[in-house]
PDB file of N, CA and C in Angstrom:
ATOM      1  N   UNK A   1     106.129 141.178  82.247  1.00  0.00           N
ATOM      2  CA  UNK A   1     105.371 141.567  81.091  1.00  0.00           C
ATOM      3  C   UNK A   1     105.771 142.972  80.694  1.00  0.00           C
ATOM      4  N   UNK A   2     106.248 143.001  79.323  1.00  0.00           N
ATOM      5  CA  UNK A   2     107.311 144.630  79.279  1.00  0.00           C
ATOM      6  C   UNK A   2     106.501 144.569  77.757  1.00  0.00           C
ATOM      7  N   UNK A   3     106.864 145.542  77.360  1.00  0.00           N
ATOM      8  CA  UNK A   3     106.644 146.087  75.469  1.00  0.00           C
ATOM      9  C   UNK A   3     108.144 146.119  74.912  1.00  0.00           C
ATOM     10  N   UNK A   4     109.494 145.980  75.227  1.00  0.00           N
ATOM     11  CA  UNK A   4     110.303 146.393  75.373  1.00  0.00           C
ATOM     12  C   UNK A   4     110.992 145.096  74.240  1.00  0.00           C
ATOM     13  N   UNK A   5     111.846 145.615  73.479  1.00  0.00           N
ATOM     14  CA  UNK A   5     112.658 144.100  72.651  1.00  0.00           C
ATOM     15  C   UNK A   5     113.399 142.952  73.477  1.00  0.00           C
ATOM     16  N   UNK A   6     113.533 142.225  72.991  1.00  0.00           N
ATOM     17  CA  UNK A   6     114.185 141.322  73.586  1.00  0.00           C
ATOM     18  C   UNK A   6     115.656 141.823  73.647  1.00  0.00           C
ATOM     19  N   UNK A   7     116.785 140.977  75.031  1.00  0.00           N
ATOM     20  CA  UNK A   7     117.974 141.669  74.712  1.00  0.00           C
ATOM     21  C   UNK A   7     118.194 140.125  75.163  1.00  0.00           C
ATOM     22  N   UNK A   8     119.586 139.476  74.752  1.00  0.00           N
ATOM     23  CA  UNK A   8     120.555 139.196  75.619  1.00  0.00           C
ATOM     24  C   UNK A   8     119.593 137.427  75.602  1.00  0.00           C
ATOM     25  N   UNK A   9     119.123 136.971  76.741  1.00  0.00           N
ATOM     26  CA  UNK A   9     118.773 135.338  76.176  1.00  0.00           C
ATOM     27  C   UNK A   9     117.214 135.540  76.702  1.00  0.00           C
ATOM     28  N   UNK A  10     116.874 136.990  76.727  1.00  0.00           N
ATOM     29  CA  UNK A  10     115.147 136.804  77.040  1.00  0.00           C
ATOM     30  C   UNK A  10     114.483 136.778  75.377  1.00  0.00           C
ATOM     31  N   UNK A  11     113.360 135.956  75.521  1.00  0.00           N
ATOM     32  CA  UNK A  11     112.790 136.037  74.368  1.00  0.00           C
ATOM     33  C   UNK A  11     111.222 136.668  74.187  1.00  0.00           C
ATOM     34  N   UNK A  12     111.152 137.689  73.423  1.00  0.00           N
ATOM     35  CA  UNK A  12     109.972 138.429  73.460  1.00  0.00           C
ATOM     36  C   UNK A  12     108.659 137.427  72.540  1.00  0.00           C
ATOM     37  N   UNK A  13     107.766 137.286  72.736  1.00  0.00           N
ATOM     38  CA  UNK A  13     106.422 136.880  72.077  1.00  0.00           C
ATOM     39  C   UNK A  13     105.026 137.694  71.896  1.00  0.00           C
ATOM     40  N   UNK A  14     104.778 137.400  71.089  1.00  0.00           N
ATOM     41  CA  UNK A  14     103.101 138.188  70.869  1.00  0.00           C
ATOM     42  C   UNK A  14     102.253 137.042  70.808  1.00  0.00           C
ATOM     43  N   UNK A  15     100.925 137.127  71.737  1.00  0.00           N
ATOM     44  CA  UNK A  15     100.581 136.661  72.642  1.00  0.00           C
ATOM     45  C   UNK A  15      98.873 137.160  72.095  1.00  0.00           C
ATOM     46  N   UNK A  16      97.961 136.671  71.316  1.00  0.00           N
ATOM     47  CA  UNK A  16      96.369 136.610  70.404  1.00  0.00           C
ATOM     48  C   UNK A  16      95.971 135.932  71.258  1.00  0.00           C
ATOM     49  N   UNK A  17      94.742 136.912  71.663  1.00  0.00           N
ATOM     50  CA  UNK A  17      93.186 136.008  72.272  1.00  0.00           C
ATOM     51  C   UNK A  17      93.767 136.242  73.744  1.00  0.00           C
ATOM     52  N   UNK A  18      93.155 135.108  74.519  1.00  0.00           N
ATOM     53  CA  UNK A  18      93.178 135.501  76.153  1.00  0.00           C
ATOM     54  C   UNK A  18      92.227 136.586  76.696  1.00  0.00           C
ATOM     55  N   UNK A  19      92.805 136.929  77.831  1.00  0.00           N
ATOM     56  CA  UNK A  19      92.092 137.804  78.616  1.00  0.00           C
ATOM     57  C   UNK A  19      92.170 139.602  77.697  1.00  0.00           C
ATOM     58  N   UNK A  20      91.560 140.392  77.651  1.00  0.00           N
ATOM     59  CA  UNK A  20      91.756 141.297  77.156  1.00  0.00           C
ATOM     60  C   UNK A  20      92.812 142.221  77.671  1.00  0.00           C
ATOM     61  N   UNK A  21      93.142 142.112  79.129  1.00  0.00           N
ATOM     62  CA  UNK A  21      93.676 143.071  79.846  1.00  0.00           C
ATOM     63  C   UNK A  21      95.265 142.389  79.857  1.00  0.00           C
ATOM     64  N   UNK A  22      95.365 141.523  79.261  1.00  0.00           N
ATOM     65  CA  UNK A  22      96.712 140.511  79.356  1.00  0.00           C
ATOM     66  C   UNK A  22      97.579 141.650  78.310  1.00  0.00           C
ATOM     67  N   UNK A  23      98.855 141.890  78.252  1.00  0.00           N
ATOM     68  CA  UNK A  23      99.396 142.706  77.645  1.00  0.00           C
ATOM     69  C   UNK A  23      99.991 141.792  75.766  1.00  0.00           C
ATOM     70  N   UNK A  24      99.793 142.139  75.272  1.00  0.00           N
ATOM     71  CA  UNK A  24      99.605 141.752  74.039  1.00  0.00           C
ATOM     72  C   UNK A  24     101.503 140.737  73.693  1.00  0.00           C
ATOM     73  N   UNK A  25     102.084 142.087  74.443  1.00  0.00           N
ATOM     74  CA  UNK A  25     103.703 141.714  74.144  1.00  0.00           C
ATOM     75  C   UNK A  25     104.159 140.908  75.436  1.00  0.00           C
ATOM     76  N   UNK A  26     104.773 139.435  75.350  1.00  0.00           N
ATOM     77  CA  UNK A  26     104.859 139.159  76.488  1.00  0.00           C
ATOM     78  C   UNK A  26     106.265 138.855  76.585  1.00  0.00           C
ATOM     79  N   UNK A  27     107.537 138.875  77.825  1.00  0.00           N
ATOM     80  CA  UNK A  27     109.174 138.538  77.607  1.00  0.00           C
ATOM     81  C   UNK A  27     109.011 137.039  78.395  1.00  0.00           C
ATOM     82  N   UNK A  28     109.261 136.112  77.799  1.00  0.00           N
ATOM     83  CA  UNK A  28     109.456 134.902  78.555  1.00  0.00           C
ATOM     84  C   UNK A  28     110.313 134.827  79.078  1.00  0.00           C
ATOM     85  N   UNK A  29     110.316 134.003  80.278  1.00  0.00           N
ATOM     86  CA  UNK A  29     111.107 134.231  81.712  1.00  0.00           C
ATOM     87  C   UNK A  29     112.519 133.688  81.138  1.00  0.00           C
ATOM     88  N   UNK A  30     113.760 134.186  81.670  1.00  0.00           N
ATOM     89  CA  UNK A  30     114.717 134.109  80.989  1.00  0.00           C
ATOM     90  C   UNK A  30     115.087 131.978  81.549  1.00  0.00           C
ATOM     91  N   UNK A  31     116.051 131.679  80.472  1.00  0.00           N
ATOM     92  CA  UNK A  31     116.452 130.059  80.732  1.00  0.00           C
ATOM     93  C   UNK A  31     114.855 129.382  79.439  1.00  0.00           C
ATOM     94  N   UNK A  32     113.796 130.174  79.052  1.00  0.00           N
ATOM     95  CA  UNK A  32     113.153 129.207  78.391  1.00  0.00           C
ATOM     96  C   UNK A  32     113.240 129.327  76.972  1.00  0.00           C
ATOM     97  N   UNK A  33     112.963 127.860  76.901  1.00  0.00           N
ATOM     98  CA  UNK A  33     113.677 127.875  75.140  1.00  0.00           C
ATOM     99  C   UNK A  33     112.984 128.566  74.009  1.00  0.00           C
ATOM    100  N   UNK A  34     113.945 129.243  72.974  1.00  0.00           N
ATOM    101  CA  UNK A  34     113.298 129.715  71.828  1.00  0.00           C
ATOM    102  C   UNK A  34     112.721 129.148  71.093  1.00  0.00           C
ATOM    103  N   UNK A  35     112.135 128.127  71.133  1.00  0.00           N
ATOM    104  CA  UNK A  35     111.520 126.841  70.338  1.00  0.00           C
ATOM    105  C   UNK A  35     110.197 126.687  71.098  1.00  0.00           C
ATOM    106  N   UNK A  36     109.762 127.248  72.066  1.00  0.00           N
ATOM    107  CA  UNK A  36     108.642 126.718  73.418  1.00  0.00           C
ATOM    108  C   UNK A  36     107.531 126.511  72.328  1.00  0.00           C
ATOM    109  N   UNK A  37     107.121 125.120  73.069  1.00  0.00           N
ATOM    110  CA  UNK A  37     106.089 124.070  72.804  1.00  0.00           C
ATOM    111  C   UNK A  37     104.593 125.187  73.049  1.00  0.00           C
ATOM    112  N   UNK A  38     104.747 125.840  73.884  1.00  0.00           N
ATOM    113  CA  UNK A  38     103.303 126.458  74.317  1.00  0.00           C
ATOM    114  C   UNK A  38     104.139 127.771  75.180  1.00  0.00           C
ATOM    115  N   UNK A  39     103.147 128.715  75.990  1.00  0.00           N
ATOM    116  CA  UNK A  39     103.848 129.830  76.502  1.00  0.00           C
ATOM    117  C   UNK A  39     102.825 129.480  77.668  1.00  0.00           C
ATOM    118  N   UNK A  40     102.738 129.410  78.636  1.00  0.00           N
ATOM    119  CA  UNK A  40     102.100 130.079  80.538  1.00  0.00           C
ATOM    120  C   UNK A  40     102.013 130.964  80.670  1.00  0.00           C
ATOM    121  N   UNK A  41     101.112 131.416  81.042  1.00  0.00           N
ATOM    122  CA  UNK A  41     101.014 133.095  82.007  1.00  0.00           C
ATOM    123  C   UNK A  41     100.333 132.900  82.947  1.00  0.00           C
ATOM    124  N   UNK A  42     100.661 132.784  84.164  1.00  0.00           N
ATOM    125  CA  UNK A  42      99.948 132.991  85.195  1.00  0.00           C
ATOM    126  C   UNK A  42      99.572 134.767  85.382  1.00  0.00           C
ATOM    127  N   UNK A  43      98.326 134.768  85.301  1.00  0.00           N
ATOM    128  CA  UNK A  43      97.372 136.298  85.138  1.00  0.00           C
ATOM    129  C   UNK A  43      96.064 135.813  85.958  1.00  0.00           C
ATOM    130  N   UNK A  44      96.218 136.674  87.186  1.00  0.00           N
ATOM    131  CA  UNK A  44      94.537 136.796  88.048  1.00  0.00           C
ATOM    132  C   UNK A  44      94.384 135.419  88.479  1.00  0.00           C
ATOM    133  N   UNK A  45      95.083 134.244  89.164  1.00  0.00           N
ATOM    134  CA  UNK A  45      94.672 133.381  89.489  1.00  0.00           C
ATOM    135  C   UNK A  45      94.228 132.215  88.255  1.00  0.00           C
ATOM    136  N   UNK A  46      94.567 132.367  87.166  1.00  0.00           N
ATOM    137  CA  UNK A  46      94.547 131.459  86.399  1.00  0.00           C
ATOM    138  C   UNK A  46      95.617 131.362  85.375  1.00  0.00           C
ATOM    139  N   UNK A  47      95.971 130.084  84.912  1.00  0.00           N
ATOM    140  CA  UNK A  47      97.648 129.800  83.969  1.00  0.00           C
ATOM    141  C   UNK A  47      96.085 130.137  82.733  1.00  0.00           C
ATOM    142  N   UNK A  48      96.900 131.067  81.939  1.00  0.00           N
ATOM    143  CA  UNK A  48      96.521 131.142  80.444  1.00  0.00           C
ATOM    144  C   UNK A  48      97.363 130.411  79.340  1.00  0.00           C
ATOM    145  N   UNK A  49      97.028 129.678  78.941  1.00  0.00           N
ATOM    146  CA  UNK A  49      98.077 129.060  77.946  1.00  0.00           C
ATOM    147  C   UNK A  49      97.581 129.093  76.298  1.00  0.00           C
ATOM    148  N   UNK A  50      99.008 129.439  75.769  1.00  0.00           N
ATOM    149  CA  UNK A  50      99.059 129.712  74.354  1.00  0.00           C
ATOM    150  C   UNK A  50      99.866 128.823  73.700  1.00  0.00           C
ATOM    151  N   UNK A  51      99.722 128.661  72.432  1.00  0.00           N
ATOM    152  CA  UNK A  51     100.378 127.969  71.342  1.00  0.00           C
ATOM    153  C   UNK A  51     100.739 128.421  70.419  1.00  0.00           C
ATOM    154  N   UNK A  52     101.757 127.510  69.723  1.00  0.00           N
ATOM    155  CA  UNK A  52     102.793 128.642  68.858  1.00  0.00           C
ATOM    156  C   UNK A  52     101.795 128.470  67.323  1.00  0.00           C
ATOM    157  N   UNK A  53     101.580 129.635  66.728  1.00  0.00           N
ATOM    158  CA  UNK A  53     100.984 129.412  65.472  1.00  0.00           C
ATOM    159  C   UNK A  53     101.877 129.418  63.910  1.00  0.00           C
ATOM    160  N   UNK A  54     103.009 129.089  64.334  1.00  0.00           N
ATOM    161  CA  UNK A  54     103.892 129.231  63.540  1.00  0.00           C
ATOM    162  C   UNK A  54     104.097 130.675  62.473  1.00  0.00           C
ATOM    163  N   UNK A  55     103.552 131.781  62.794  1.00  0.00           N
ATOM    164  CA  UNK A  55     103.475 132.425  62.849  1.00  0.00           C
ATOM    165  C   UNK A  55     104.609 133.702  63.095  1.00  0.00           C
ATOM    166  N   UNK A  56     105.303 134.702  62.535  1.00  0.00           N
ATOM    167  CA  UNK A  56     106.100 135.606  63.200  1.00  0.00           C
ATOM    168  C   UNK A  56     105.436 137.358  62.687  1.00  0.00           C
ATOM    169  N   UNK A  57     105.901 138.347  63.566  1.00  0.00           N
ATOM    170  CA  UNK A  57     105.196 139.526  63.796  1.00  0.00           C
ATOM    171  C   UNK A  57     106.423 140.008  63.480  1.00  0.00           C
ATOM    172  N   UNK A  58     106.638 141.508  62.923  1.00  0.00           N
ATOM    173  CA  UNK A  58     107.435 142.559  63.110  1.00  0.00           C
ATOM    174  C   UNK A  58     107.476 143.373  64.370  1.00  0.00           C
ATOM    175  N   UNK A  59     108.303 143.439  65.404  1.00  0.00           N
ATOM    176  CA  UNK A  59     108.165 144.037  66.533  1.00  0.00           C
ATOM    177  C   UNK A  59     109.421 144.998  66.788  1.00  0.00           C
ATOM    178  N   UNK A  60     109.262 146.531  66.795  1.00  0.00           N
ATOM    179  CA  UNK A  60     110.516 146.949  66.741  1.00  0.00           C
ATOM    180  C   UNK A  60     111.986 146.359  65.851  1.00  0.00           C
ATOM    181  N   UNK A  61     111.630 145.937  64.731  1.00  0.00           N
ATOM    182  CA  UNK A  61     112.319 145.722  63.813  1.00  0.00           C
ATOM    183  C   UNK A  61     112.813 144.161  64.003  1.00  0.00           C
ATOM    184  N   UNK A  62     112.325 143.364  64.933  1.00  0.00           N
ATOM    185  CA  UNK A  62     112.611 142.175  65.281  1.00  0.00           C
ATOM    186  C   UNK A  62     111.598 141.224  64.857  1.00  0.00           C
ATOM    187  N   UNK A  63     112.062 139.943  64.193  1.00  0.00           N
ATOM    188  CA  UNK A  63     110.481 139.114  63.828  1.00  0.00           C
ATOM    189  C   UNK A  63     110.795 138.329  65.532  1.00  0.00           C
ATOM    190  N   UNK A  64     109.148 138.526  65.772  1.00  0.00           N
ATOM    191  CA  UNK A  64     108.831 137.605  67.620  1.00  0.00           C
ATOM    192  C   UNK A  64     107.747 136.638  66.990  1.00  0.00           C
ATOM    193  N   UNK A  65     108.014 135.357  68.071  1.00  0.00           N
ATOM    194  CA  UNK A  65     106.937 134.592  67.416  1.00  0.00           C
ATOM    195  C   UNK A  65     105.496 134.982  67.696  1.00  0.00           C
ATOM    196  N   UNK A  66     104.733 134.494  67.443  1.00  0.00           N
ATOM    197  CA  UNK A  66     103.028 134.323  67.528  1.00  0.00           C
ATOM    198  C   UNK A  66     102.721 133.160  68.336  1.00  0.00           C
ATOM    199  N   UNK A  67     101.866 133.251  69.524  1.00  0.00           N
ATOM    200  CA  UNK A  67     100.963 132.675  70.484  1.00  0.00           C
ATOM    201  C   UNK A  67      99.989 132.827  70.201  1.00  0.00           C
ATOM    202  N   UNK A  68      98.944 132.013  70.052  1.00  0.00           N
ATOM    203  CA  UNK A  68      97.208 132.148  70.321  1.00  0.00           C
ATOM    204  C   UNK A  68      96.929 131.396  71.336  1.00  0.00           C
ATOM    205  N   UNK A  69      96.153 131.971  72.330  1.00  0.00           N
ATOM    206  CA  UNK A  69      95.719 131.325  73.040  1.00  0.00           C
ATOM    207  C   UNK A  69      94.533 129.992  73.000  1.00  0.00           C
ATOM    208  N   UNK A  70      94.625 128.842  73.639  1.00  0.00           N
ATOM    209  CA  UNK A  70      94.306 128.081  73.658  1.00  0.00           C
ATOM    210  C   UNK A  70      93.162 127.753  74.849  1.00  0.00           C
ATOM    211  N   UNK A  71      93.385 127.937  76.373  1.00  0.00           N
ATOM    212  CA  UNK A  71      92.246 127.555  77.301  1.00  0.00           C
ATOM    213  C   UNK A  71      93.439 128.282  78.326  1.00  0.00           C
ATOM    214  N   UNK A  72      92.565 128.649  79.761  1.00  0.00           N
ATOM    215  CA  UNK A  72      92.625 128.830  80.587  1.00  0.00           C
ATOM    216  C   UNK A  72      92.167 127.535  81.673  1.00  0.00           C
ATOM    217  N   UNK A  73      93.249 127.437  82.725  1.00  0.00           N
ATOM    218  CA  UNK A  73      93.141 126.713  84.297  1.00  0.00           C
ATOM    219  C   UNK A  73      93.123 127.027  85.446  1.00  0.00           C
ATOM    220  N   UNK A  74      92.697 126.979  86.339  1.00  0.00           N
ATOM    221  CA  UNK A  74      92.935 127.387  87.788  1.00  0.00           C
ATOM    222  C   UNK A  74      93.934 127.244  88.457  1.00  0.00           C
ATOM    223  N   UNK A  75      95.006 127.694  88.811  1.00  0.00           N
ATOM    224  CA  UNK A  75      95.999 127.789  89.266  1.00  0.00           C
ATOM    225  C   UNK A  75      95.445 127.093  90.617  1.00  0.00           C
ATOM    226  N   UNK A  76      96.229 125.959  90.833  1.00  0.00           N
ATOM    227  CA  UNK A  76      96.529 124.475  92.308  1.00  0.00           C
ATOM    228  C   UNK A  76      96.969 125.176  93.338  1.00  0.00           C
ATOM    229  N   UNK A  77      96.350 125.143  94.274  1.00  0.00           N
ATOM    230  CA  UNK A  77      96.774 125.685  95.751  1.00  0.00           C
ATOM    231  C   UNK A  77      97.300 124.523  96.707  1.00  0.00           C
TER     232      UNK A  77
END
């Protein structure tokens, strides 16, 4: 979780709603596609999951897509 642009095949997202303390800018783990169906975050023992709102942001001069979050799960032990 960085503030930092995307470089190279990581892809940066902005990331509405969730936990408050969740960092707003999130870098998806590198290998996942620029198209993602939904985004994961495992944060504090629970997957937060977001959806794409078709949506794009200005971020350091880059358009990143838009996530809103959707529901939280308990991460399976």
């Amino acid at each position: 979780m960085t503030s930092g642009v995307a470089s190279g095949r990581e892809q940066l997202v902005v990331l509405v709603g969730g936990p408050p303390e969740l960092p707003r800018l999130y870098r998806l783990p590198e290998g996942t596609a620029e198209d993602a169906s939904r985004v994961v975050v495992a944060f504090y023992g629970r997957h937060q999951r977001f959806e794409p709102t078709g949506e794009k942001e200005l971020v350091q001069g880059q358009q990143v897509p838009v996530f809103r979050f959707v529901y939280s799960t308990a991460i399976a032990e």
